[in-house]
N, C-alpha and C. Protein backbone atom coordinates (compact mmCIF):
# COMPACT_ATOMS: atom_id res chain seq x y z
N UNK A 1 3.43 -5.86 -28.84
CA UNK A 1 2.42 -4.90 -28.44
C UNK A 1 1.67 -4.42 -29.68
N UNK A 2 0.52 -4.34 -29.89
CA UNK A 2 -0.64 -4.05 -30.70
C UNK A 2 -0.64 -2.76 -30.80
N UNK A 3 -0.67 -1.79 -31.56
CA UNK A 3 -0.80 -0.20 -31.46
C UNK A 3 -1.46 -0.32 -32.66
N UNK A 4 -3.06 0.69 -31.96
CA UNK A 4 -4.32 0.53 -32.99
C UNK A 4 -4.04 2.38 -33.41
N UNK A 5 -3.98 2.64 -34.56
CA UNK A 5 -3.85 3.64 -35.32
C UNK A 5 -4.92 4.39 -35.80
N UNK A 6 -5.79 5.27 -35.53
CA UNK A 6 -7.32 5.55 -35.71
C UNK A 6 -7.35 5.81 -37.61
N UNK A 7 -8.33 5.33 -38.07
CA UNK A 7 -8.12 5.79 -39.59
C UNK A 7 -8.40 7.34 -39.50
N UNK A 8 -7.33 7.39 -40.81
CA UNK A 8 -6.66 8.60 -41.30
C UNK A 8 -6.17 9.70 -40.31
N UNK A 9 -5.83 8.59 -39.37
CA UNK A 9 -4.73 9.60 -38.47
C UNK A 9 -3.22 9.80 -39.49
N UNK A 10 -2.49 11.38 -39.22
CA UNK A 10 -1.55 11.94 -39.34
C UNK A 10 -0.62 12.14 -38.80
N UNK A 11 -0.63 12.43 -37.26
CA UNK A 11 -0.21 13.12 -36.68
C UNK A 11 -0.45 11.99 -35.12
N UNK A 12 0.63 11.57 -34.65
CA UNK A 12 0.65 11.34 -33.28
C UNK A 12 1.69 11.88 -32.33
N UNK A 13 1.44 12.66 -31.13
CA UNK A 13 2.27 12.97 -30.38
C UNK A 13 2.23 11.53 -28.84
N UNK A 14 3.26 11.53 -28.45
CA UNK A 14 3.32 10.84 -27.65
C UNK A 14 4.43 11.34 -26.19
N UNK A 15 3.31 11.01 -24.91
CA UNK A 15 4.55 11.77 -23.82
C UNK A 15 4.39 10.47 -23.35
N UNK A 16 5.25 10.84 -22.27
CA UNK A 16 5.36 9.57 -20.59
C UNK A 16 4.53 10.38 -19.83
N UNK A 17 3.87 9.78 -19.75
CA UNK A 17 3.02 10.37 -18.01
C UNK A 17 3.84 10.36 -16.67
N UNK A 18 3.87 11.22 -15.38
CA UNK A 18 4.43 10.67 -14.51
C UNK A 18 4.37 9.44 -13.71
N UNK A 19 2.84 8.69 -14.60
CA UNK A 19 2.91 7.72 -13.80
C UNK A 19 3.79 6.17 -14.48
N UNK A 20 4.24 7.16 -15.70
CA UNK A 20 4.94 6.17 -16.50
C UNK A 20 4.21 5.44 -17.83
N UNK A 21 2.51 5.52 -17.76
CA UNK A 21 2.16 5.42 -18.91
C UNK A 21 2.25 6.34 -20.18
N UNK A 22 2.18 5.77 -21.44
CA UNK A 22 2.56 7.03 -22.61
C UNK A 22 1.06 7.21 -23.12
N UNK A 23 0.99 8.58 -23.23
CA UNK A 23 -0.09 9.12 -24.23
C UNK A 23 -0.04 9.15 -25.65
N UNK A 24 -0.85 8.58 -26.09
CA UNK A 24 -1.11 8.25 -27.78
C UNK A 24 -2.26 9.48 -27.83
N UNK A 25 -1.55 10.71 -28.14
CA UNK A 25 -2.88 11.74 -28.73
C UNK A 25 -2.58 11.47 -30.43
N UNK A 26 -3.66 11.48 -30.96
CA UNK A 26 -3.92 11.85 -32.26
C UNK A 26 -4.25 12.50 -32.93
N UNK A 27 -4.10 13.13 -34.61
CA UNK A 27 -4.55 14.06 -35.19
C UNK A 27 -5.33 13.92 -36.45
N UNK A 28 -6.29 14.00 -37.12
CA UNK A 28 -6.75 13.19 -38.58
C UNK A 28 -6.17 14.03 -39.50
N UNK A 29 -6.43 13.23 -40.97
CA UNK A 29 -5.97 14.59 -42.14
C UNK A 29 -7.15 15.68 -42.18
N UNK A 30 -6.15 16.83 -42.55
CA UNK A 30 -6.91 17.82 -42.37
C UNK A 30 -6.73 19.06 -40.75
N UNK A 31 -5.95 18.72 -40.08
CA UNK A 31 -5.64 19.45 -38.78
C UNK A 31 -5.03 20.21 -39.29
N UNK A 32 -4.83 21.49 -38.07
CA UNK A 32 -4.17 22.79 -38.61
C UNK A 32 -3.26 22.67 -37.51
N UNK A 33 -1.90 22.90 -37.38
CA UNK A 33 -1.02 22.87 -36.70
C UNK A 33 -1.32 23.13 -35.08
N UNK A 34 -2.32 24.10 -34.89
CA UNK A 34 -2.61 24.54 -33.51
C UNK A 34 -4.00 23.94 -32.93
N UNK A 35 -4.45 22.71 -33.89
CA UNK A 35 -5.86 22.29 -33.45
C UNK A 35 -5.67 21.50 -32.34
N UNK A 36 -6.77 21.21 -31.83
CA UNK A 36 -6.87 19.94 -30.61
C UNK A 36 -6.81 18.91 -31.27
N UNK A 37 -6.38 17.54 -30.25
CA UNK A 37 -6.31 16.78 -30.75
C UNK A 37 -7.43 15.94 -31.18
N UNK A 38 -7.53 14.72 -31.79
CA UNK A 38 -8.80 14.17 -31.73
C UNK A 38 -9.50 13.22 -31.20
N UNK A 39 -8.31 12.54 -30.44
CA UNK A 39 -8.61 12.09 -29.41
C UNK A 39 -7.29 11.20 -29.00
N UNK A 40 -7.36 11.05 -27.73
CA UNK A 40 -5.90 9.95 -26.87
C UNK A 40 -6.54 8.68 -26.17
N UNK A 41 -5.24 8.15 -26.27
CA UNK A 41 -5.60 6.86 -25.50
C UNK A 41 -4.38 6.32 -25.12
N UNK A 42 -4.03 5.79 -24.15
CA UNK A 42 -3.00 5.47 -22.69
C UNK A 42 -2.38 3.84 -23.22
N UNK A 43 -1.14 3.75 -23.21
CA UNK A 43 0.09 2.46 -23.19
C UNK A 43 0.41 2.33 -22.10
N UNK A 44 0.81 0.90 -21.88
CA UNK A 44 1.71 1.06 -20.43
C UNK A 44 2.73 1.43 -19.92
N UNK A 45 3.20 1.55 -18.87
CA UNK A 45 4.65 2.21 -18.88
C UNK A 45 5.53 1.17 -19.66
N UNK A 46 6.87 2.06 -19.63
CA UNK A 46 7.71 1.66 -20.33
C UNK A 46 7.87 1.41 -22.30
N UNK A 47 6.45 1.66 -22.49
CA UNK A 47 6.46 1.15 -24.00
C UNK A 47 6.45 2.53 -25.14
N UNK A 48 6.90 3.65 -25.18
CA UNK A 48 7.78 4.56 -26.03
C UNK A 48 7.75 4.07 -26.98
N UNK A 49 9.60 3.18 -26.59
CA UNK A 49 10.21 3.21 -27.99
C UNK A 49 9.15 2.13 -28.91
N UNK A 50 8.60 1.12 -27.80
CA UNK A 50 8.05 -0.27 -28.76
C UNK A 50 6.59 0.45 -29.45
N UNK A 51 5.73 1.50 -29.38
CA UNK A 51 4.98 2.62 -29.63
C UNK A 51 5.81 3.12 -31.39
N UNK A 52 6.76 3.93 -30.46
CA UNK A 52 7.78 4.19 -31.65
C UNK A 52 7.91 3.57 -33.55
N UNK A 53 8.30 2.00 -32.77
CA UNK A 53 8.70 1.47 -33.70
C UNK A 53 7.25 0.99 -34.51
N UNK A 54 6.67 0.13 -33.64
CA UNK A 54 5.20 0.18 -34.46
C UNK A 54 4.93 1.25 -35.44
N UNK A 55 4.96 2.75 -35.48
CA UNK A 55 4.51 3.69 -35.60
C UNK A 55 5.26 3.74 -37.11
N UNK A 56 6.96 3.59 -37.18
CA UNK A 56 7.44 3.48 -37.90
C UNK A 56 7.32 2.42 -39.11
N UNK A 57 7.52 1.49 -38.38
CA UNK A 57 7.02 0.21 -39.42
C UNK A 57 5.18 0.28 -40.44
N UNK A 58 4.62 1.40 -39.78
CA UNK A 58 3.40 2.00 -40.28
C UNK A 58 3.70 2.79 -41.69
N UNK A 59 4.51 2.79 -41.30
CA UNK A 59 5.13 4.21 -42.45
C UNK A 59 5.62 5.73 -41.71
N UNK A 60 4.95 5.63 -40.83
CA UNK A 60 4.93 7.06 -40.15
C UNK A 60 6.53 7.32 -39.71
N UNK A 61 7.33 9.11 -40.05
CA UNK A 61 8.45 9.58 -39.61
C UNK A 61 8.16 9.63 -38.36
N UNK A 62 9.02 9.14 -37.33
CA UNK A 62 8.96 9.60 -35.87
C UNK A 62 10.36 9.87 -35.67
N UNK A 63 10.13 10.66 -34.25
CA UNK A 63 11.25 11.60 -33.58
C UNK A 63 10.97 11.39 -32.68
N UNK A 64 11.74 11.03 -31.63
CA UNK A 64 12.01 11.26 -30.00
C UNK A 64 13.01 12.03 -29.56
N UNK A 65 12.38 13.09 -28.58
CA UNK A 65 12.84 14.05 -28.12
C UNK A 65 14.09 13.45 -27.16
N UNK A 66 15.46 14.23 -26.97
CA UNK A 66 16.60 13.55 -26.53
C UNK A 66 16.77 13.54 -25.06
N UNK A 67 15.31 14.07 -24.28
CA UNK A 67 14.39 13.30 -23.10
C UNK A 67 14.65 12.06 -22.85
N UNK A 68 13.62 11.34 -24.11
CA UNK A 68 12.88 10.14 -24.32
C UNK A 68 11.73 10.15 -23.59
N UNK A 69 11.15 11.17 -23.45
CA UNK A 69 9.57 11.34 -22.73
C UNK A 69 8.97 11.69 -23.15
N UNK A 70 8.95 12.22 -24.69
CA UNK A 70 8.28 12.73 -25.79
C UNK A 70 8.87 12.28 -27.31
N UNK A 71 7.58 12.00 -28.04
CA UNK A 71 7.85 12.02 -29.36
C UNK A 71 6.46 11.85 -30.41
N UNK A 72 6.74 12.61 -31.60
CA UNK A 72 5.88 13.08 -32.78
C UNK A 72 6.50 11.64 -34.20
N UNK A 73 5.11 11.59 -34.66
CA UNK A 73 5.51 10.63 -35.72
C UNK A 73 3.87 11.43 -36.63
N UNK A 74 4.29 11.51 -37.75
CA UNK A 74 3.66 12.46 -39.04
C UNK A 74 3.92 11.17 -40.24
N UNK A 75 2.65 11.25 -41.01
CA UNK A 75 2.61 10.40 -42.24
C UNK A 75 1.41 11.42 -42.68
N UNK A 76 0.90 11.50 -43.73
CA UNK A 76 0.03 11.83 -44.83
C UNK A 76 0.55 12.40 -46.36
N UNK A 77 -0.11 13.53 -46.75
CA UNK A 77 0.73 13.52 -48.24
C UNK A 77 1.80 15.19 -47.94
N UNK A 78 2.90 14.85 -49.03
CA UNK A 78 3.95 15.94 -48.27
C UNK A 78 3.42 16.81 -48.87
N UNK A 79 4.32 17.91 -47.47
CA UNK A 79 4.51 19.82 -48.06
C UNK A 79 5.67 20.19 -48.04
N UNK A 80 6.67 19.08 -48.38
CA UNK A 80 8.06 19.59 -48.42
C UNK A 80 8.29 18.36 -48.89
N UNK A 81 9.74 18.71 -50.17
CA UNK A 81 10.36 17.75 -51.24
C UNK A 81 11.54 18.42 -51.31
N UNK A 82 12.44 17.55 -50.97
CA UNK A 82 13.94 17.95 -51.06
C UNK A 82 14.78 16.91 -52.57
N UNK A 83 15.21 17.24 -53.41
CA UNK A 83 16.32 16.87 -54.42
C UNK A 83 17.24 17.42 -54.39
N UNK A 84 17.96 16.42 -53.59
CA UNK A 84 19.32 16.99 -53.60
C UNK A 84 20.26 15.76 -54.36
N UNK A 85 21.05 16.42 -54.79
CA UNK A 85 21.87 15.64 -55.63
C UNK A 85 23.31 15.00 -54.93
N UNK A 86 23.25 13.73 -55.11
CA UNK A 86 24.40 13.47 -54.52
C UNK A 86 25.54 11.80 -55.68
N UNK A 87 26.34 12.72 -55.78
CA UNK A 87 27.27 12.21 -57.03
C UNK A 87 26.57 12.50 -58.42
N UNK A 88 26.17 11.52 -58.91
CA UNK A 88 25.82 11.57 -60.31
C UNK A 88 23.85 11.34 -60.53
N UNK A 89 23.40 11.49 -59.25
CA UNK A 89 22.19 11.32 -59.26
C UNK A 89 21.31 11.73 -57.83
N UNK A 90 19.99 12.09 -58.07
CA UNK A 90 19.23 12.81 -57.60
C UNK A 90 18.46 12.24 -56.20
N UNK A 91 18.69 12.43 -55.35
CA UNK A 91 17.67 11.74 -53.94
C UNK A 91 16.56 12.34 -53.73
N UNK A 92 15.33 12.06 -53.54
CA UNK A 92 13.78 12.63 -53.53
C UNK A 92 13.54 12.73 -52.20
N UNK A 93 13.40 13.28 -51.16
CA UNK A 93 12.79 12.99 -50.06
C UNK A 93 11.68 13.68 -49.70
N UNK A 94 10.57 13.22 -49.07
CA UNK A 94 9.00 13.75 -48.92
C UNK A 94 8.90 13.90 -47.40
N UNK A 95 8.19 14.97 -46.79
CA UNK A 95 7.61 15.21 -45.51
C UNK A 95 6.30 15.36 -45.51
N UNK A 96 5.94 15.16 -44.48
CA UNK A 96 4.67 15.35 -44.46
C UNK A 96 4.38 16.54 -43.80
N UNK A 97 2.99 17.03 -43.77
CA UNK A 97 2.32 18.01 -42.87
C UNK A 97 2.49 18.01 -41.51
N UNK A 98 3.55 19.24 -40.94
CA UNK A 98 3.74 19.27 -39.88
C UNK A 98 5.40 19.05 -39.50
N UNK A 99 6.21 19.02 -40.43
CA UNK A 99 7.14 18.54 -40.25
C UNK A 99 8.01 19.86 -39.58
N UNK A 100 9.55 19.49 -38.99
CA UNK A 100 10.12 20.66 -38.35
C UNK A 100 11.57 20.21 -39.15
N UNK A 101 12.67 20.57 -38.28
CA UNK A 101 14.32 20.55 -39.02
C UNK A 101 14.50 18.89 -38.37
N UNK A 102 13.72 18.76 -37.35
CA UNK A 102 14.35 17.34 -37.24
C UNK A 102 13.83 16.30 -37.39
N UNK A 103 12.44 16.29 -38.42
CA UNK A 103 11.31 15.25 -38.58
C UNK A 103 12.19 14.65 -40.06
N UNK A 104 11.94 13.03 -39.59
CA UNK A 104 12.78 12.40 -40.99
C UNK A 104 11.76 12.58 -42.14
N UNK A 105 12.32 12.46 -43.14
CA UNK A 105 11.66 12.21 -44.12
C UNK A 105 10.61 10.61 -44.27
N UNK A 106 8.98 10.53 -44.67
CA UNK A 106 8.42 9.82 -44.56
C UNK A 106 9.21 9.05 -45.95
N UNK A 107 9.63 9.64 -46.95
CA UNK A 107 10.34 8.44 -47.84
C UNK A 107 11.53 9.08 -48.43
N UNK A 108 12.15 8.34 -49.07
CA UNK A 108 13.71 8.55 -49.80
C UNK A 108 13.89 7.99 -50.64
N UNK A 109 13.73 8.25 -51.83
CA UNK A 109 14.16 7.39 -53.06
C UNK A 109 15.45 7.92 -53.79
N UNK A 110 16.61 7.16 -54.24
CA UNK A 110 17.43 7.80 -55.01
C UNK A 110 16.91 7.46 -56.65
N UNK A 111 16.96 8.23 -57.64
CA UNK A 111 16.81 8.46 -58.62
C UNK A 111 18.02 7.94 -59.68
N UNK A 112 17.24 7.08 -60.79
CA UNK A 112 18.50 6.90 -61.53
C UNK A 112 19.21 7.72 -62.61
N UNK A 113 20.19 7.54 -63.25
CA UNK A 113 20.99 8.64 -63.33
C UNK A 113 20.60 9.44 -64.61
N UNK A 114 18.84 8.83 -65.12
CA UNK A 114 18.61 9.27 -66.25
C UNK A 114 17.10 10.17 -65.90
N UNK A 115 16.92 10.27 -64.69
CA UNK A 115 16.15 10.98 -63.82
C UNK A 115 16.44 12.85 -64.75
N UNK A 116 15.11 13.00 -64.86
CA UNK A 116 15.49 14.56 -65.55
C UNK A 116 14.74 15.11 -64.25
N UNK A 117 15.41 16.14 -63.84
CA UNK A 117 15.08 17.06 -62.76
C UNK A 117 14.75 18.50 -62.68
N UNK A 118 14.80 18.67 -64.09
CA UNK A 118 14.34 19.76 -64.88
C UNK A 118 12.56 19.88 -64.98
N UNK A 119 12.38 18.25 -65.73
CA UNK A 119 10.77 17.87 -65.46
C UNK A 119 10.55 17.48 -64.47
N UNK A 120 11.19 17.47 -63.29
CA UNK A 120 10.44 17.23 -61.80
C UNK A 120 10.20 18.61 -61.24
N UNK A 121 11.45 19.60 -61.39
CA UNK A 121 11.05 20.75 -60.70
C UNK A 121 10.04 21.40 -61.43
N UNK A 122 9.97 21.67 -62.68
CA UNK A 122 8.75 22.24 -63.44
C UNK A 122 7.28 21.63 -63.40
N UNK A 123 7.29 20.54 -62.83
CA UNK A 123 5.58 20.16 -62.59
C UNK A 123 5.46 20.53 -61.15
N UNK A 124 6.52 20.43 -60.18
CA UNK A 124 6.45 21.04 -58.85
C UNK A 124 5.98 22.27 -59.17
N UNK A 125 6.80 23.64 -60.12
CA UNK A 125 6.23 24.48 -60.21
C UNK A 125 4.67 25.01 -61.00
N UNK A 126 4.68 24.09 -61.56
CA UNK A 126 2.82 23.79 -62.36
C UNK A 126 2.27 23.56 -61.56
N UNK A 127 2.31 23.08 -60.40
CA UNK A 127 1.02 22.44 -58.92
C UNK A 127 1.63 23.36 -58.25
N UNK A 128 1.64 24.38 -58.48
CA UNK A 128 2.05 25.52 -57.58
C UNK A 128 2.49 25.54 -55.73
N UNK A 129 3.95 24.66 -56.20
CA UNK A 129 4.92 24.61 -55.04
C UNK A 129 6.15 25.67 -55.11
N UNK A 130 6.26 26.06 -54.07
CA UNK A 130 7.30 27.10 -54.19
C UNK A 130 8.83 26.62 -54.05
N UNK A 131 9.96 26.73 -54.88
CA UNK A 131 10.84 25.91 -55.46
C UNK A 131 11.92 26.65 -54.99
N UNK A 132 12.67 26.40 -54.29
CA UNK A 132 14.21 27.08 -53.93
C UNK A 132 15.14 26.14 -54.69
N UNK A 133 16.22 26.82 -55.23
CA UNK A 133 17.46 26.15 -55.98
C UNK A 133 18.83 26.63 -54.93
N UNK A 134 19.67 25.80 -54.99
CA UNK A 134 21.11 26.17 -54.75
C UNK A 134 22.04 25.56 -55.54
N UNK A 135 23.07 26.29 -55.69
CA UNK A 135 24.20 25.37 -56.32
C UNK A 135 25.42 25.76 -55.82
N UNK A 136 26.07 25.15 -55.03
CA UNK A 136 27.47 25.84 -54.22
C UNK A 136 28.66 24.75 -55.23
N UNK A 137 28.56 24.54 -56.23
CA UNK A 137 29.80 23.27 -56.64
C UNK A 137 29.31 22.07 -56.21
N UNK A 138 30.18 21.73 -54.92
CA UNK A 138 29.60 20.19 -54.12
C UNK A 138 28.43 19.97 -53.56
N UNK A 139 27.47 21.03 -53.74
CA UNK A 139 26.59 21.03 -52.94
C UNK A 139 25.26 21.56 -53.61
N UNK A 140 23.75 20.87 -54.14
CA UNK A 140 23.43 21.13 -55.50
C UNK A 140 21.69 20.68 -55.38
N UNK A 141 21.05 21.40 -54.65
CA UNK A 141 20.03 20.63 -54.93
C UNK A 141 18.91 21.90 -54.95
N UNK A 142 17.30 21.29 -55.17
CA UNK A 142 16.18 21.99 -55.08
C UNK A 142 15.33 21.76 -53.74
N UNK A 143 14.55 22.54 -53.14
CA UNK A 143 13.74 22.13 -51.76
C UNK A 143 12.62 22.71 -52.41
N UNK A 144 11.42 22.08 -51.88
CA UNK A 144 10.16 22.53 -52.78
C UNK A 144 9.19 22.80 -51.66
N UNK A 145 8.47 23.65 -51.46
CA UNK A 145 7.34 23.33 -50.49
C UNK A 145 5.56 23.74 -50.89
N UNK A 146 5.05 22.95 -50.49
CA UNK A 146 3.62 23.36 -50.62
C UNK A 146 3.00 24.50 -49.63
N UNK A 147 2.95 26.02 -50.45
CA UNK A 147 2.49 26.88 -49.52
C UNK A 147 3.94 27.40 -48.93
N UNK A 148 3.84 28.30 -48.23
CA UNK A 148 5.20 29.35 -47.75
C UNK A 148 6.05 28.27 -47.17
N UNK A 149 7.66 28.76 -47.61
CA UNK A 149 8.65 27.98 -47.23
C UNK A 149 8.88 28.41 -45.78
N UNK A 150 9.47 27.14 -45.21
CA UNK A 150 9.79 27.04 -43.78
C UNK A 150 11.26 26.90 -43.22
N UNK A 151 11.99 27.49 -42.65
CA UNK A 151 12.83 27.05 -42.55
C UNK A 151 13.17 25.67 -41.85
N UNK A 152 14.25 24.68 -42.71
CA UNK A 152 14.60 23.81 -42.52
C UNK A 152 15.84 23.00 -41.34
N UNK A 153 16.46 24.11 -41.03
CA UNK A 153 17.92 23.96 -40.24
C UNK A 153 17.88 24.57 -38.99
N UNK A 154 18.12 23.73 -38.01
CA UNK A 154 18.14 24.47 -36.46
C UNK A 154 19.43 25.45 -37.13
N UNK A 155 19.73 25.65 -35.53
CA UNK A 155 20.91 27.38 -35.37
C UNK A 155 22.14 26.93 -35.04
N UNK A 156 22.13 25.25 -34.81
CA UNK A 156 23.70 24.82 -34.47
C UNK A 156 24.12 24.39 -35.92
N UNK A 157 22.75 23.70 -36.76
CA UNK A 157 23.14 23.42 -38.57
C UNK A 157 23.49 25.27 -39.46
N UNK A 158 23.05 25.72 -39.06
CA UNK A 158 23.14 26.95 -39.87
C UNK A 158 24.87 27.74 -39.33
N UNK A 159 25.47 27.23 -38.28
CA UNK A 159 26.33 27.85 -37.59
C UNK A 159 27.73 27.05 -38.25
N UNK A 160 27.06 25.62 -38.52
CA UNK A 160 28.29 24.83 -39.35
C UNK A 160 28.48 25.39 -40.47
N UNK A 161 27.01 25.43 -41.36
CA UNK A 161 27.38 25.88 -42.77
C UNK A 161 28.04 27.24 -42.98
N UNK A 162 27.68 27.68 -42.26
CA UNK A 162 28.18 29.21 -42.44
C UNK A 162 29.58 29.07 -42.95
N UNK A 163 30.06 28.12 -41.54
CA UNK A 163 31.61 27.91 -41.31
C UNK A 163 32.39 27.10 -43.08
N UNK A 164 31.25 26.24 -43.66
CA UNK A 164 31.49 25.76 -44.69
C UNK A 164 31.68 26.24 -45.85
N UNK A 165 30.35 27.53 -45.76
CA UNK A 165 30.16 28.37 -46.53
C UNK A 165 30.03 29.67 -46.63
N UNK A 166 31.61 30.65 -46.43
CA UNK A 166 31.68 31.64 -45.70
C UNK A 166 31.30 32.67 -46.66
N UNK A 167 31.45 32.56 -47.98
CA UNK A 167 30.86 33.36 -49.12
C UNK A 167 29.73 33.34 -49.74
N UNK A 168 28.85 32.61 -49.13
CA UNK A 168 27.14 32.15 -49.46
C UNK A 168 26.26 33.57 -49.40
N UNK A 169 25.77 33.92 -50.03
CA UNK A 169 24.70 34.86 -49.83
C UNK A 169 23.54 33.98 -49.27
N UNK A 170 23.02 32.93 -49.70
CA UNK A 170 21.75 32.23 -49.55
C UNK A 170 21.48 32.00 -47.89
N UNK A 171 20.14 32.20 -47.65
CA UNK A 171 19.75 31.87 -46.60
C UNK A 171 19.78 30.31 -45.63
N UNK A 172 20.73 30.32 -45.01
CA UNK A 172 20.87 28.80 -44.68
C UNK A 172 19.88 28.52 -43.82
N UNK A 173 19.31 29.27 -43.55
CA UNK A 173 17.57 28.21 -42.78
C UNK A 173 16.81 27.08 -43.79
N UNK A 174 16.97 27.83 -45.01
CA UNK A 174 16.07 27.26 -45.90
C UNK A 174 16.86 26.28 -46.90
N UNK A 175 18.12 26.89 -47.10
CA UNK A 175 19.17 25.85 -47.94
C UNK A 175 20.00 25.20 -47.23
N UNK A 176 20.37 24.22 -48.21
CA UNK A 176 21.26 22.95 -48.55
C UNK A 176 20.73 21.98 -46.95
């Protein structure tokens, strides 16, 4: 199946219709979270996930709702950068505009172990991103966002950590 992608689309939401076809609405760069869309156009039934995957193989993060009658897929340039450290070296992950607690990351790179993260967070903070740190021991990273931080963790993730981390002052919406 062919899935035509409008240039400099960002943002696609996708439902099932009741008649079983899926809606391809779109968004360009530059939308504000509550804008209209910019325009839709109709798949046949049954084709979601094969929608989906196209979408992915684009580059674009997608999510399907645990329906499967809805789902969002986001690509453009990020407003959220997570480094978190895991063993002896640093993982990068980027979101894009629009993202929520359960939108994947559009990329993931692990960093090698000579990665200084000192000069990554300090040019984050020179392009004036707002930089959260944690350090619990095992648990060690920076979240960066462009413009006011968002929280990151639904209320069933924040209900584990708690349990993990019963002496944390830090806000677990926004950390680890």
């Amino acid at each position: 199946m062919e899935i035509k992608v409008p240039k400099n689309c960002i943002r696609v939401d996708l439902e099932v219709m009741p008649t079983g076809a899926v809606k391809f609405a779109w968004w360009v760069d530059g939308y504000k979270v509550d804008d209209e869309e910019a325009g839709a156009q109709y798949y046949e039934p049954g084709s979601l996930f094969q929608i989906c995957k196209a979408l992915d193989d684009k580059g674009f993060s997608v999510h399907v709702d645990r329906d499967g009658q809805r789902g969002r897929a986001l690509s453009g340039q990020p407003t959220r950068i997570d480094l978190i450290k895991v063993g002896q070296r640093w993982v990068v992950s980027k979101y894009p505009y629009g993202w929520t607690a359960s939108t994947r990351p559009v990329s993931s790179d692990t960093k090698p172990a000579e990665f200084d993260i000192g000069q990554a967070v300090e040019w984050l903070q020179s392009h004036k991103w707002t930089v959260l740190e944690w350090n619990l021991g095992d648990r060690q990273g920076y979240r960066a966002y462009k413009g006011k931080p968002e929280p990151v963790n639904d209320a069933r993730t924040i209900q584990i950590l708690r349990r993990q981390y019963p002496e944390t002052q830090l806000d677990l919406a926004y950390y680890l």
